[in-house]
PDB file of N, CA and C in Angstrom:
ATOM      1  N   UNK A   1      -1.937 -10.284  12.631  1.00  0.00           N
ATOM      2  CA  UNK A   1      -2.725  -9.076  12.555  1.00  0.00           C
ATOM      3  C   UNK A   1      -3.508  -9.067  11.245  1.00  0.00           C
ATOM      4  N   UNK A   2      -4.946  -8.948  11.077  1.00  0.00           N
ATOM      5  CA  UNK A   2      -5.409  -8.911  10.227  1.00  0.00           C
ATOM      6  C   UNK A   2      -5.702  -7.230   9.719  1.00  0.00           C
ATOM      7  N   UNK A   3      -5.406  -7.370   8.320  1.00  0.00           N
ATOM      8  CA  UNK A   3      -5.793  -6.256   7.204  1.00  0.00           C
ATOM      9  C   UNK A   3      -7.047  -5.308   7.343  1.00  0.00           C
ATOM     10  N   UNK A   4      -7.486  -4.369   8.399  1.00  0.00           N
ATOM     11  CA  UNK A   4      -8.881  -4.058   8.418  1.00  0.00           C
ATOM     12  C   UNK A   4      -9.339  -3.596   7.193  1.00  0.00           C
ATOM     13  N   UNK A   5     -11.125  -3.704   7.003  1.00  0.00           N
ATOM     14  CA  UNK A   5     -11.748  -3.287   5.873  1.00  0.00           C
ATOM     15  C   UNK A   5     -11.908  -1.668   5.704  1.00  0.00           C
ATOM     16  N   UNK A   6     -11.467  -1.515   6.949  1.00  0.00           N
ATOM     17  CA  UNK A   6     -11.731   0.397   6.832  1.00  0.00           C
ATOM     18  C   UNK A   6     -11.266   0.586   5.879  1.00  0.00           C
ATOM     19  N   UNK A   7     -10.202   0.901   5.135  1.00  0.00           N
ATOM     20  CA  UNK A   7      -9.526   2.003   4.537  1.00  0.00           C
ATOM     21  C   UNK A   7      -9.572   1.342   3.022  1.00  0.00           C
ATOM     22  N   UNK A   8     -10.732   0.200   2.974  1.00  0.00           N
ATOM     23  CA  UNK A   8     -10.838  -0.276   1.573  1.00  0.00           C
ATOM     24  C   UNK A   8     -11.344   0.737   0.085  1.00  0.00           C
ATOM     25  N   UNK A   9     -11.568   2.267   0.673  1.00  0.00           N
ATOM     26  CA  UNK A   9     -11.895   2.953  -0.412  1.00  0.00           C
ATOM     27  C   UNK A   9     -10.964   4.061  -0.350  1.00  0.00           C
ATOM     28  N   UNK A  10     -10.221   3.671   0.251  1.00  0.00           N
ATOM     29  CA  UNK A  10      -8.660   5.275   0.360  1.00  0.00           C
ATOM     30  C   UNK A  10      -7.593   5.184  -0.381  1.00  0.00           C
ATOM     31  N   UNK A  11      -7.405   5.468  -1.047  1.00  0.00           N
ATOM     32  CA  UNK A  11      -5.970   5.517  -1.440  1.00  0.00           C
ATOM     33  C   UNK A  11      -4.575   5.448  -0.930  1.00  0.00           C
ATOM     34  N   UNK A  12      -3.773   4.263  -1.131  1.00  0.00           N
ATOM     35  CA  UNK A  12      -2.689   4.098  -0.188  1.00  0.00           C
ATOM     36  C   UNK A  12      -1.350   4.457  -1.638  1.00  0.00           C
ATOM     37  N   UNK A  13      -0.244   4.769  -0.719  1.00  0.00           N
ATOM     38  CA  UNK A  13       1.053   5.158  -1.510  1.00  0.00           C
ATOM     39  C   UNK A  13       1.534   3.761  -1.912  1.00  0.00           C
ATOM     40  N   UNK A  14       1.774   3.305  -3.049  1.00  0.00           N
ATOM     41  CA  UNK A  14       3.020   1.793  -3.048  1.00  0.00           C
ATOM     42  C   UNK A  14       4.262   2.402  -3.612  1.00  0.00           C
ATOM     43  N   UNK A  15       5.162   2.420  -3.177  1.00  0.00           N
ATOM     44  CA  UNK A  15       6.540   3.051  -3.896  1.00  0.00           C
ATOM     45  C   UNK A  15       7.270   2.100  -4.173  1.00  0.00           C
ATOM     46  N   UNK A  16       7.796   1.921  -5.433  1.00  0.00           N
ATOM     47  CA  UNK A  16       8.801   1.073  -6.826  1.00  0.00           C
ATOM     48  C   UNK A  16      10.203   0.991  -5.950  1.00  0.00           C
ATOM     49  N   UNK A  17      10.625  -0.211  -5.171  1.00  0.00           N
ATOM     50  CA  UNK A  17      11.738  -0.008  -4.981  1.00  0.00           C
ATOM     51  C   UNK A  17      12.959  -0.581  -5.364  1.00  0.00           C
ATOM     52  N   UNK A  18      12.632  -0.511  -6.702  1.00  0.00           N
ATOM     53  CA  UNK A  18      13.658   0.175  -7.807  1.00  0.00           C
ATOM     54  C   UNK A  18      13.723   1.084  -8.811  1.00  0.00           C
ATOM     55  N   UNK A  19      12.999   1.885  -8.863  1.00  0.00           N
ATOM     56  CA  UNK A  19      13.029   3.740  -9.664  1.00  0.00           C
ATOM     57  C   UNK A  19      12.275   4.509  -8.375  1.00  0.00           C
ATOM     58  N   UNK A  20      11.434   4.219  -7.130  1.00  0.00           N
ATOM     59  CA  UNK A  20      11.477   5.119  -6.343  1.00  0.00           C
ATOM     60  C   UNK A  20       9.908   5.516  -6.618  1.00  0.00           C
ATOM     61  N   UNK A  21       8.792   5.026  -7.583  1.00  0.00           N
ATOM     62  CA  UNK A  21       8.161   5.617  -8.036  1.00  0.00           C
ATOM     63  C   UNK A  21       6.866   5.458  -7.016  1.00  0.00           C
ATOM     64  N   UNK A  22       5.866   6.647  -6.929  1.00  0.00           N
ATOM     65  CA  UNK A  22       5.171   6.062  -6.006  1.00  0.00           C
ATOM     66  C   UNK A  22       3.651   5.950  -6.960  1.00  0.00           C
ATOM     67  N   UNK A  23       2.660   4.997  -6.249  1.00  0.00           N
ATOM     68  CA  UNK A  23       1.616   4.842  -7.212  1.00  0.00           C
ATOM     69  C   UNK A  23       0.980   4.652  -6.163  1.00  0.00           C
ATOM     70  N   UNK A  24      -0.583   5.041  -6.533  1.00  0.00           N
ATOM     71  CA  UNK A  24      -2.163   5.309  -5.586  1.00  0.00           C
ATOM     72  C   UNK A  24      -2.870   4.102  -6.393  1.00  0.00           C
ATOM     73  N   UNK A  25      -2.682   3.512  -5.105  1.00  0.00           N
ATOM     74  CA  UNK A  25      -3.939   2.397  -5.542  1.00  0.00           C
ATOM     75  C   UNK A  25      -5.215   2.384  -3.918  1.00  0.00           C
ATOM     76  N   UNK A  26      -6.227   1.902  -4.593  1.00  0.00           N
ATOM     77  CA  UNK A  26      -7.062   1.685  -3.427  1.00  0.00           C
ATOM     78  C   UNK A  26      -6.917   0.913  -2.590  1.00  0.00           C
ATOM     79  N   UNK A  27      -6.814   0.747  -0.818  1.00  0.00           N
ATOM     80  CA  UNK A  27      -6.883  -0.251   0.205  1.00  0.00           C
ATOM     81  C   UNK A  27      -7.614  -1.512  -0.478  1.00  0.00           C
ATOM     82  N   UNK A  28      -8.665  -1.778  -0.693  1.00  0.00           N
ATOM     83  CA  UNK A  28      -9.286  -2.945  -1.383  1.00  0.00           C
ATOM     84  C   UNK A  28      -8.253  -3.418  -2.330  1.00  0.00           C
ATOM     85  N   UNK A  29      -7.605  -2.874  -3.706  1.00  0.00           N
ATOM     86  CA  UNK A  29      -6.778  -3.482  -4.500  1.00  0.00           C
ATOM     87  C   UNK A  29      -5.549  -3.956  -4.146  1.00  0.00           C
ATOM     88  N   UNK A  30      -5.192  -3.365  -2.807  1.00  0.00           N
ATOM     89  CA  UNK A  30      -3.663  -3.971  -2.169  1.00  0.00           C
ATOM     90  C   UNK A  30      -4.393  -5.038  -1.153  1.00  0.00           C
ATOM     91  N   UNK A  31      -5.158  -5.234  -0.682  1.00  0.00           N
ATOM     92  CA  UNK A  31      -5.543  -6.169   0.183  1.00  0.00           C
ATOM     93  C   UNK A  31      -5.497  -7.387  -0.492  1.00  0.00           C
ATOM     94  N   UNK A  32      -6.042  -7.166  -1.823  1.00  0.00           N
ATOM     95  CA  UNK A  32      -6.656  -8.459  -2.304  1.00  0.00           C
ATOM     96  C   UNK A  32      -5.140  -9.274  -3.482  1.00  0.00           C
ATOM     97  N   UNK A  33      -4.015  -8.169  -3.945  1.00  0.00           N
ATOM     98  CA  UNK A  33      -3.371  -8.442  -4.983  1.00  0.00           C
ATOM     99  C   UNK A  33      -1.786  -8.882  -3.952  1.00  0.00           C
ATOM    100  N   UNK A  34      -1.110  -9.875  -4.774  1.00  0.00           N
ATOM    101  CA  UNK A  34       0.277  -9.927  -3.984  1.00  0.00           C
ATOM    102  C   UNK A  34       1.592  -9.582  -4.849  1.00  0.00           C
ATOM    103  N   UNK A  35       1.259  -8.895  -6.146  1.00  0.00           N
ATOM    104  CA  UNK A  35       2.509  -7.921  -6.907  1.00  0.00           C
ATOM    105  C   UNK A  35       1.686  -6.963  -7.818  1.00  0.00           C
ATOM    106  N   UNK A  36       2.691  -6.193  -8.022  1.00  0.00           N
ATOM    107  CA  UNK A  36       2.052  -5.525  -9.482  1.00  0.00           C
ATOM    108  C   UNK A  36       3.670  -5.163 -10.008  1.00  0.00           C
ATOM    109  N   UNK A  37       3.019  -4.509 -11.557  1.00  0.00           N
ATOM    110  CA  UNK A  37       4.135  -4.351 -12.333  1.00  0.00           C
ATOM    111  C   UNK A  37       3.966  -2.457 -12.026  1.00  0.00           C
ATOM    112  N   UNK A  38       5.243  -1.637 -11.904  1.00  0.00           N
ATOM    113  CA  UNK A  38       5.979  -0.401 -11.896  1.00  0.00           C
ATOM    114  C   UNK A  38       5.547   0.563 -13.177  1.00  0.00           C
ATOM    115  N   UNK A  39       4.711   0.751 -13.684  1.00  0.00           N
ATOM    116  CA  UNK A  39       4.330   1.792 -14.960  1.00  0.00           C
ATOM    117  C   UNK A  39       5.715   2.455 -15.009  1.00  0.00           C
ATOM    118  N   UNK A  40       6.267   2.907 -14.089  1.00  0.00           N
ATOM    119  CA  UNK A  40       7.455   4.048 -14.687  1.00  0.00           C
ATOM    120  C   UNK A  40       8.742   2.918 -15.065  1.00  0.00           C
ATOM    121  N   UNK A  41       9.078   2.072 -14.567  1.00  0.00           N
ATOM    122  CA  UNK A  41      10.572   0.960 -14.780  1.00  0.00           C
ATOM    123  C   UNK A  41      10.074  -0.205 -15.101  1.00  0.00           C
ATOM    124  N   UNK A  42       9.031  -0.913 -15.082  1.00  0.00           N
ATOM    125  CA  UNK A  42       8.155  -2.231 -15.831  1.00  0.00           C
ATOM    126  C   UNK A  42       8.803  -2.886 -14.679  1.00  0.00           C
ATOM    127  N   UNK A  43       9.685  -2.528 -13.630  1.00  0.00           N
ATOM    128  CA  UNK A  43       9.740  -3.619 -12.458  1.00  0.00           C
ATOM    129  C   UNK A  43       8.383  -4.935 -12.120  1.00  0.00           C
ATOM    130  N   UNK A  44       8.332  -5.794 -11.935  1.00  0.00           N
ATOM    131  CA  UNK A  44       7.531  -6.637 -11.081  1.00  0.00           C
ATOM    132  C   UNK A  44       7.557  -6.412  -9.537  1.00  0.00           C
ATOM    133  N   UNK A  45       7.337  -5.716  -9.074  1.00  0.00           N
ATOM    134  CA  UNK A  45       6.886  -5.664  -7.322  1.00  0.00           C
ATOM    135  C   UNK A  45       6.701  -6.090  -6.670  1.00  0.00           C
ATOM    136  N   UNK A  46       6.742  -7.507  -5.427  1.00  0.00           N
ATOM    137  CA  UNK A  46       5.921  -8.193  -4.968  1.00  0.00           C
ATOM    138  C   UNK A  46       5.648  -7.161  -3.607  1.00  0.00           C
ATOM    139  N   UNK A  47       4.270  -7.090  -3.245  1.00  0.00           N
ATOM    140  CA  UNK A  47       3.623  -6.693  -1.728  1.00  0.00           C
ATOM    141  C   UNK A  47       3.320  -8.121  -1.106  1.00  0.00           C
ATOM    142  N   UNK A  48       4.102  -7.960   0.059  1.00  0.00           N
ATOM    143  CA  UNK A  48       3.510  -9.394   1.085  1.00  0.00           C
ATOM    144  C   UNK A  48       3.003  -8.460   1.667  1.00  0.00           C
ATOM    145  N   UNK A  49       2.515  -9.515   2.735  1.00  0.00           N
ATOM    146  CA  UNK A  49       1.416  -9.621   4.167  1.00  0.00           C
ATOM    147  C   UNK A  49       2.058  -8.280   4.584  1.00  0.00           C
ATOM    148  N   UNK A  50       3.215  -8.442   5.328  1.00  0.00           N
ATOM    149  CA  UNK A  50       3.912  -7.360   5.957  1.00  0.00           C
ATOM    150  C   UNK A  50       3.601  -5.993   5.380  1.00  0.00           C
ATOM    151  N   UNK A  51       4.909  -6.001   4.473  1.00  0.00           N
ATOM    152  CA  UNK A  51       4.789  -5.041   3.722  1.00  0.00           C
ATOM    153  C   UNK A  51       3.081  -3.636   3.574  1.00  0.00           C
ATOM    154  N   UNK A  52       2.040  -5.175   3.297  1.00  0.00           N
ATOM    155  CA  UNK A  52       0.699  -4.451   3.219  1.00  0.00           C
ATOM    156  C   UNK A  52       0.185  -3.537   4.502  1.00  0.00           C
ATOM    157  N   UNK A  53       0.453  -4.710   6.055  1.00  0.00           N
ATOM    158  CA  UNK A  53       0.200  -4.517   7.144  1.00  0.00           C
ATOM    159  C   UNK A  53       0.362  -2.589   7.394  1.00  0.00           C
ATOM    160  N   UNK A  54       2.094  -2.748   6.706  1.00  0.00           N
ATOM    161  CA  UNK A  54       2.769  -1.482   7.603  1.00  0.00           C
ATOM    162  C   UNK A  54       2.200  -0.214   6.189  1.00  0.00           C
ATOM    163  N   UNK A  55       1.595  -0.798   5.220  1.00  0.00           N
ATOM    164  CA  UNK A  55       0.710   0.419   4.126  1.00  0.00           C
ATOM    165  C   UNK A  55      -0.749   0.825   5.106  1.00  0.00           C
ATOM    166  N   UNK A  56      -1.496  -0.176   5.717  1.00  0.00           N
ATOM    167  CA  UNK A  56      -2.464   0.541   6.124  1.00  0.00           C
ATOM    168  C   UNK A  56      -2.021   1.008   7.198  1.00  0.00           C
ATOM    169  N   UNK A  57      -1.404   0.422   8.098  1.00  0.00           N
ATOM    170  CA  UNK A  57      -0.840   1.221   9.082  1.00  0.00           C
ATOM    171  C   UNK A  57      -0.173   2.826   9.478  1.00  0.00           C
ATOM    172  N   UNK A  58       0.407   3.138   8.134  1.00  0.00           N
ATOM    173  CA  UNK A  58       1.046   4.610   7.480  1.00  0.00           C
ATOM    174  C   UNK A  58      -0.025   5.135   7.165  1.00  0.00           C
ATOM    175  N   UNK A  59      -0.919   4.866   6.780  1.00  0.00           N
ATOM    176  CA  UNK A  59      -2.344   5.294   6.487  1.00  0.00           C
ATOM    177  C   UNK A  59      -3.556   5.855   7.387  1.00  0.00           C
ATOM    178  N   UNK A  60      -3.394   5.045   8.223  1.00  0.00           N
ATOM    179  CA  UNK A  60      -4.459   5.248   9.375  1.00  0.00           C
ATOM    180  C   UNK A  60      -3.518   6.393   9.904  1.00  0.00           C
ATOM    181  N   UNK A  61      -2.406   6.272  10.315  1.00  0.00           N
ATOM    182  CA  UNK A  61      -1.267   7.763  11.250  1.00  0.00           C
ATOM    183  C   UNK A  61      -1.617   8.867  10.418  1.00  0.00           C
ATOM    184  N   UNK A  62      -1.656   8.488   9.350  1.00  0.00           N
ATOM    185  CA  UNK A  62      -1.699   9.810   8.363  1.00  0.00           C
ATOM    186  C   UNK A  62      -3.346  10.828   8.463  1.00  0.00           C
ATOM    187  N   UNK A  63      -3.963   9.404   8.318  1.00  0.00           N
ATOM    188  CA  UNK A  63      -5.520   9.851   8.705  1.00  0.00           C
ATOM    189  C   UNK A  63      -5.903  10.675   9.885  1.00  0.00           C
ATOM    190  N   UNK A  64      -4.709  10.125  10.946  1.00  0.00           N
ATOM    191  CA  UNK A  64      -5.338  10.661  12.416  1.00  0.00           C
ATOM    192  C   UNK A  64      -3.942  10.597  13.030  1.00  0.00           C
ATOM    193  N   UNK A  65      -3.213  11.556  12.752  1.00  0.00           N
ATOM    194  CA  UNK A  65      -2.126  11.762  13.286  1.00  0.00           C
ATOM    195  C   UNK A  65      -1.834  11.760  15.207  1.00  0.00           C
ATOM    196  N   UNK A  66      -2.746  12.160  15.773  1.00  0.00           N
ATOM    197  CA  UNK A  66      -2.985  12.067  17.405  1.00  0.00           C
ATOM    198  C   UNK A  66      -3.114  10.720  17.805  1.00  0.00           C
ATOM    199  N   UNK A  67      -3.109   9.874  16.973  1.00  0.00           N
ATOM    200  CA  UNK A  67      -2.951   8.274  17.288  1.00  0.00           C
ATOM    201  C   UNK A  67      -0.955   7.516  17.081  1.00  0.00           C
ATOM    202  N   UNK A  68      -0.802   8.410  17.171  1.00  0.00           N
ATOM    203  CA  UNK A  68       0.726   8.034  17.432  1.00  0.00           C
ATOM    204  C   UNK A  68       1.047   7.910  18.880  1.00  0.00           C
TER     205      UNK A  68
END
């Protein structure tokens, strides 16, 4: 399944899962990056493929909830 370009200017949730923390980054910056570091616990994060898949995916439901 490929990553669509829609939601490359929206803001998606990434949540720290280890302090829980959640952070807004843009669809474009998670498409293109495969970790980041946690501002609140300095964790290292990795986002795979998956992981990303099921961010725009929560995204688009959220956008248009009648698509469930």
């Amino acid at each position: 399944m490929a990553i669509s370009n829609a939601l490359r200017d929206e803001y998606l949730e990434i949540m720290c899962p280890n302090c829980s923390t959640v952070t807004l980054k843009k669809g474009s910056w998670v498409k293109t990056t495969s970790n980041f570091t946690c501002e609140r616990c300095g964790s290292r994060v990795r986002i795979g493929y998956l992981a990303k898949v099921a961010l725009f995916e929560q995204k688009m439901k959220s956008m248009n909830p009648s698509a469930r």
